[in-house]
C-alpha atoms as a PDB file:
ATOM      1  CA  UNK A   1     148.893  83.933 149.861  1.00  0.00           C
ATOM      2  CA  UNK A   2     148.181  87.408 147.793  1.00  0.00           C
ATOM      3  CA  UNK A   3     151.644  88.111 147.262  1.00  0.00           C
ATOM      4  CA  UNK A   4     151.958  84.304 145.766  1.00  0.00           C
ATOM      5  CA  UNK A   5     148.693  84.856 143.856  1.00  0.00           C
ATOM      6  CA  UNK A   6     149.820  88.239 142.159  1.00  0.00           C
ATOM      7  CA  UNK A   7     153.123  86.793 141.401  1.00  0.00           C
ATOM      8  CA  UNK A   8     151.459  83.804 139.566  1.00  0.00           C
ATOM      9  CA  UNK A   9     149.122  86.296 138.117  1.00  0.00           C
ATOM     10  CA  UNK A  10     151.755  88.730 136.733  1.00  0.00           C
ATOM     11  CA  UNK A  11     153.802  85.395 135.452  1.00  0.00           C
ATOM     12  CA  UNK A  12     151.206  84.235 133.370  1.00  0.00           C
ATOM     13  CA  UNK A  13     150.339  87.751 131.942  1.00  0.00           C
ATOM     14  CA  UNK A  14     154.256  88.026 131.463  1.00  0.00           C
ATOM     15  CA  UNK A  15     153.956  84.842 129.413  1.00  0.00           C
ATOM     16  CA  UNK A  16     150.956  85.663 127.295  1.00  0.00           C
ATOM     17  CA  UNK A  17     152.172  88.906 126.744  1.00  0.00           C
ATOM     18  CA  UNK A  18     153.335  88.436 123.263  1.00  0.00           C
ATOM     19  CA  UNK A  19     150.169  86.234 122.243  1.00  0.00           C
ATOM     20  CA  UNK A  20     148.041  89.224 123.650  1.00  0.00           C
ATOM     21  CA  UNK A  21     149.911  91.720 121.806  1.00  0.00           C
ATOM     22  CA  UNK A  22     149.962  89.998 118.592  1.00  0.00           C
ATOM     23  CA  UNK A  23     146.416  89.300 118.651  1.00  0.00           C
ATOM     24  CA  UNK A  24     145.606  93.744 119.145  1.00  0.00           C
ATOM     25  CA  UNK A  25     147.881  93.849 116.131  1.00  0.00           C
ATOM     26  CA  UNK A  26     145.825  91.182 114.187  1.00  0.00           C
ATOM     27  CA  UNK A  27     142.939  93.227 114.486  1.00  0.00           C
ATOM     28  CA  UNK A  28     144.307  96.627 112.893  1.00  0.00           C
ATOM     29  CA  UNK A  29     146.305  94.251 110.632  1.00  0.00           C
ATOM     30  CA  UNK A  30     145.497  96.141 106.985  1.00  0.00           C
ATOM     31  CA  UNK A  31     144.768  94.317 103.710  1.00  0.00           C
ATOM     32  CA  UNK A  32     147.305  95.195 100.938  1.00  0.00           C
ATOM     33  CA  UNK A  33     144.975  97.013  98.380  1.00  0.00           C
ATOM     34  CA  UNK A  34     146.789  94.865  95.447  1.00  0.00           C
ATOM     35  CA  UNK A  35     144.801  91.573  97.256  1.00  0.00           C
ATOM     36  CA  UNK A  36     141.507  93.889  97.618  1.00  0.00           C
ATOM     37  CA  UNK A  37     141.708  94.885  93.672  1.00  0.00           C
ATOM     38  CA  UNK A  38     142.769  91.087  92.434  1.00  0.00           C
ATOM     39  CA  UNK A  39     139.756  90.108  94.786  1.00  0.00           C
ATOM     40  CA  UNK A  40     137.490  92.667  93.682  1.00  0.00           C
ATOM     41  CA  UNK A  41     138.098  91.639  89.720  1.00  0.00           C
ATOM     42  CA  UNK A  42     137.889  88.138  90.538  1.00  0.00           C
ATOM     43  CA  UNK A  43     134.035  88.951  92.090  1.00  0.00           C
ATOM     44  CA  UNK A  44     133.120  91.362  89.189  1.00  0.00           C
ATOM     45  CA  UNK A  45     134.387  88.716  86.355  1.00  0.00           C
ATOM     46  CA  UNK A  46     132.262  85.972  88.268  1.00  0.00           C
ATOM     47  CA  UNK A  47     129.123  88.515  88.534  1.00  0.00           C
ATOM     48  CA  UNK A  48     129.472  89.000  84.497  1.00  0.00           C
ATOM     49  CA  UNK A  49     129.504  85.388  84.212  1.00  0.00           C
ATOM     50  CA  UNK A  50     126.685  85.013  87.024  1.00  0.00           C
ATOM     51  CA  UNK A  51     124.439  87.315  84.453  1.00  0.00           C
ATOM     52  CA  UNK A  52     125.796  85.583  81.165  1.00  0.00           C
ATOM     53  CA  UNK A  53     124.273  82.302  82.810  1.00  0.00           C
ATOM     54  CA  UNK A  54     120.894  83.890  83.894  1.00  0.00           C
ATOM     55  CA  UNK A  55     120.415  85.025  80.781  1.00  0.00           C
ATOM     56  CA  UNK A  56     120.686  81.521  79.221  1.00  0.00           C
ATOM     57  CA  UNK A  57     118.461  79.887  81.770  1.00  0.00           C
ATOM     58  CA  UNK A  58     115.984  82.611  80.766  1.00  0.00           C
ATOM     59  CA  UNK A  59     115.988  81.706  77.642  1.00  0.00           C
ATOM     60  CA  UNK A  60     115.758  78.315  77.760  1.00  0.00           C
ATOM     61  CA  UNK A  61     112.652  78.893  79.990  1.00  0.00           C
ATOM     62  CA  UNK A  62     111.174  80.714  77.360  1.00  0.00           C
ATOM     63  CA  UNK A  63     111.525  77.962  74.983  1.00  0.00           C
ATOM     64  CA  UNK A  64     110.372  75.483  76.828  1.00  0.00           C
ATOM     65  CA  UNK A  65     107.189  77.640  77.785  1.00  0.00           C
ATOM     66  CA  UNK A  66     106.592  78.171  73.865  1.00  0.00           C
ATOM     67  CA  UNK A  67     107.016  74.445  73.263  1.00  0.00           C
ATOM     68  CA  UNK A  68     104.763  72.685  75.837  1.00  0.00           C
ATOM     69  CA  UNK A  69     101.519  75.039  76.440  1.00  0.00           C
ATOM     70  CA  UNK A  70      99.868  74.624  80.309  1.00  0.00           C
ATOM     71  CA  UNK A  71     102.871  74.817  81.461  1.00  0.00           C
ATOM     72  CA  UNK A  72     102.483  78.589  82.859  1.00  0.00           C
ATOM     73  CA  UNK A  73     102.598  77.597  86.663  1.00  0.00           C
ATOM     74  CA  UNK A  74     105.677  74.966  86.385  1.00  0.00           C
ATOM     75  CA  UNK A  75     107.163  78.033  84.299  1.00  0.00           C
ATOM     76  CA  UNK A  76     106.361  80.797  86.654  1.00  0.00           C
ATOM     77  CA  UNK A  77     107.865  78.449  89.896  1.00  0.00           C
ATOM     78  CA  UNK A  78     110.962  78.103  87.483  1.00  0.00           C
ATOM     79  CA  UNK A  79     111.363  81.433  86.897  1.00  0.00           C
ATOM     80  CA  UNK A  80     111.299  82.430  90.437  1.00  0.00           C
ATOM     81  CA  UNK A  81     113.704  80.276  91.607  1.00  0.00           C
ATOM     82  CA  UNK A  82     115.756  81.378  88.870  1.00  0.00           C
ATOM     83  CA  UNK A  83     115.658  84.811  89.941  1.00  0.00           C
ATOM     84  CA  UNK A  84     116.283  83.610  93.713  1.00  0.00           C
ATOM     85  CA  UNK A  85     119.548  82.206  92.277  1.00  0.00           C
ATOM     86  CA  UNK A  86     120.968  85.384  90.258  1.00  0.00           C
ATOM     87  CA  UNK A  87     119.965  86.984  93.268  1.00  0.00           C
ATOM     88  CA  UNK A  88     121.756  84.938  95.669  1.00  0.00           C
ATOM     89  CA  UNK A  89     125.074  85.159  93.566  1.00  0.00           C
ATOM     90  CA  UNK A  90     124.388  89.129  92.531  1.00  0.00           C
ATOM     91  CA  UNK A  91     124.285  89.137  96.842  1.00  0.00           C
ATOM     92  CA  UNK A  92     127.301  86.966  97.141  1.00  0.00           C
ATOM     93  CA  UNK A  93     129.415  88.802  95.023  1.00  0.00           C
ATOM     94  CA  UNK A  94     128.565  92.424  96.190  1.00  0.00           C
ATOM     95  CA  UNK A  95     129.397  90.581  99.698  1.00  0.00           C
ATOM     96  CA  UNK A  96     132.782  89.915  98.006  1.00  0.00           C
ATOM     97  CA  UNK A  97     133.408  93.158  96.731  1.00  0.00           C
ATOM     98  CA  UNK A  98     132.424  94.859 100.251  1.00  0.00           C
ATOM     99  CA  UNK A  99     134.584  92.520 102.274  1.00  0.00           C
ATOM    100  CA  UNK A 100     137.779  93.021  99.367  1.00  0.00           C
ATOM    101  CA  UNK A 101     137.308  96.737 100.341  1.00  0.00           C
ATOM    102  CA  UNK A 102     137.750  96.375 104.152  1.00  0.00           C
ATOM    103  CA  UNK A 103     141.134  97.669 105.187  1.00  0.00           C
ATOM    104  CA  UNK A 104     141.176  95.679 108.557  1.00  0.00           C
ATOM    105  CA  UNK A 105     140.324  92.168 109.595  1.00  0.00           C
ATOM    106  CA  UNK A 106     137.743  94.245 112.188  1.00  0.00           C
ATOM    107  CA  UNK A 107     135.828  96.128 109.567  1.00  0.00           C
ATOM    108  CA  UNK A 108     135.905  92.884 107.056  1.00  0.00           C
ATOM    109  CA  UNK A 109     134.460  91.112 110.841  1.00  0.00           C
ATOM    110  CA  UNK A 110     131.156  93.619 110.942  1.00  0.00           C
ATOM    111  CA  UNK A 111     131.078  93.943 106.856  1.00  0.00           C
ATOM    112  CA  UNK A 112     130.596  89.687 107.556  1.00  0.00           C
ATOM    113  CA  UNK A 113     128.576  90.255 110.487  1.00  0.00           C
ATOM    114  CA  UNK A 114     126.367  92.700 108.405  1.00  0.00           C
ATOM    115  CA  UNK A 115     125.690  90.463 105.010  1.00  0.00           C
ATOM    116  CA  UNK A 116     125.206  87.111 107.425  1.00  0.00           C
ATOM    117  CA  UNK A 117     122.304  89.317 109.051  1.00  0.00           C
ATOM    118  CA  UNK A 118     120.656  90.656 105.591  1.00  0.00           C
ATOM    119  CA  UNK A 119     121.229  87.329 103.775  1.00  0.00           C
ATOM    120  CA  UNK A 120     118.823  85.891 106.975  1.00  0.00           C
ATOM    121  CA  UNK A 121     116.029  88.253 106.240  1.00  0.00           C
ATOM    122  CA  UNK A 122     115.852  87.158 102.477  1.00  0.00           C
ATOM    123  CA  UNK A 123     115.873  83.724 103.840  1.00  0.00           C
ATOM    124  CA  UNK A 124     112.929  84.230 106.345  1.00  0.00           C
ATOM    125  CA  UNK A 125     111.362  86.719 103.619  1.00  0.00           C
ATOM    126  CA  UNK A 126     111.279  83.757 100.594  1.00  0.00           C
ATOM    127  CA  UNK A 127     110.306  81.319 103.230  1.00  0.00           C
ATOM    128  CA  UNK A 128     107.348  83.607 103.898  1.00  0.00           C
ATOM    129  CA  UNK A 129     106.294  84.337 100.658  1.00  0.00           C
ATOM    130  CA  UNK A 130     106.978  80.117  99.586  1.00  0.00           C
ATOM    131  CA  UNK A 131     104.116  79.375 102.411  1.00  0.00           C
ATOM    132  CA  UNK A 132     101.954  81.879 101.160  1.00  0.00           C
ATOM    133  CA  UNK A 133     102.659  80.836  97.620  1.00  0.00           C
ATOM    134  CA  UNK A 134     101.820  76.772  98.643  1.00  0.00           C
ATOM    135  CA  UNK A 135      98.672  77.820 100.785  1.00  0.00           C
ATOM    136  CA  UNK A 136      97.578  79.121  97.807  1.00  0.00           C
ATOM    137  CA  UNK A 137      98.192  76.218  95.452  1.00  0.00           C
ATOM    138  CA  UNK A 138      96.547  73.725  97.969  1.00  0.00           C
ATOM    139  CA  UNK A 139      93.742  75.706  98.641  1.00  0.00           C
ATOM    140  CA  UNK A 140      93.007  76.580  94.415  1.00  0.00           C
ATOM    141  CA  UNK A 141      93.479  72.845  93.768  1.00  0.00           C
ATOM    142  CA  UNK A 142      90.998  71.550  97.001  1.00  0.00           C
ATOM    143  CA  UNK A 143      88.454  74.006  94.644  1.00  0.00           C
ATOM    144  CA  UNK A 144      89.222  72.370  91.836  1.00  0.00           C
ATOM    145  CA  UNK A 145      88.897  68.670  93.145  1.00  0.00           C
ATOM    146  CA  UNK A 146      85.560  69.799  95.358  1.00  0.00           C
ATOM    147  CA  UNK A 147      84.566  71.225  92.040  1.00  0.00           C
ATOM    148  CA  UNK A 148      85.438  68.478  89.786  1.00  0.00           C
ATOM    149  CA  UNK A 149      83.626  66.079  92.208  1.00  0.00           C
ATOM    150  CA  UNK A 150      80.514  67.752  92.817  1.00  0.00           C
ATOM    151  CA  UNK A 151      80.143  67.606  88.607  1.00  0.00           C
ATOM    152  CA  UNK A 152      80.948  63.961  88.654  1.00  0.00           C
ATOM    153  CA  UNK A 153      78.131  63.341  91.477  1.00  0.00           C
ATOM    154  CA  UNK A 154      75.473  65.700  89.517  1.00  0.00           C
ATOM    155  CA  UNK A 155      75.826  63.618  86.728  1.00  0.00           C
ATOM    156  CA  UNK A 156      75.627  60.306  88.329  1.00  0.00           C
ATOM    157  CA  UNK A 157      72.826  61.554  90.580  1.00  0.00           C
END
């Protein structure tokens, strides 16, 4: 029953030989560096634009903080998430530019691997400093309401 098991063995690995082989090849298979340069001046004309539009949101900000006064909280939050934004895309598109420069489907693999891992620890970061940020928020405007109340109740009382 060996002999039979080896020779079923050795015909399967006869007939995945060329899928096994193809798929080592895959792995070393190199990116033309015409694709990496059209891909890397696709990313840096988006990352121009990606700035152009920043810029504009900034500025609109601006306006409407000059226009509506007491609005310095609603404007800070805006701002920030504005910033998260540019940074997201400024990450995205250095992402790009990294993974345009890999010469093998392996290294673009662990270039992936690497910005999937970073992009996480902004993501647990911001949710961090959010919970801080709201904990703060709730906790200045219980002050204000306990405060607010106990001058109501003085002057009824």
């Amino acid at each position: 029953m060996t002999t039979e098991t080896n020779s079923v063995l050795n015909t399967v690995k006869e007939a995945f030989a060329p899928v096994t082989e193809a798929f080592t090849k895959l792995q070393n298979l190199e990116v033309p560096e015409a694709a990496r340069e059209f891909v890397k001046k696709q990313a840096e004309t988006a990352k121009v634009r990606a700035a152009d539009m920043h810029a504009g949101s900034e500025k609109v900000t601006a306006a409407i903080e000059t226009a509506v006064a007491g609005s310095a909280e609603a404007a800070k939050i805006s701002r920030n998430i504005q910033q998260a934004f540019y940074q997201d895309a400024e990450a995205f598109f250095a992402g790009i530019d990294k993974l345009a420069s890999a010469k093998s489907l392996s290294e673009a693999a662990q270039i992936q691997s690497d910005m999937v891992r970073a992009r996480g620890e902004v993501f647990v970061s911001r949710a961090k400093a959010t919970s801080e940020y709201l904990g703060k928020l709730v906790t200045e405007g219980a002050k204000n309401a306990q405060d607010n109340f106990a001058k109501v109740y003085s002057k009824t009382a």
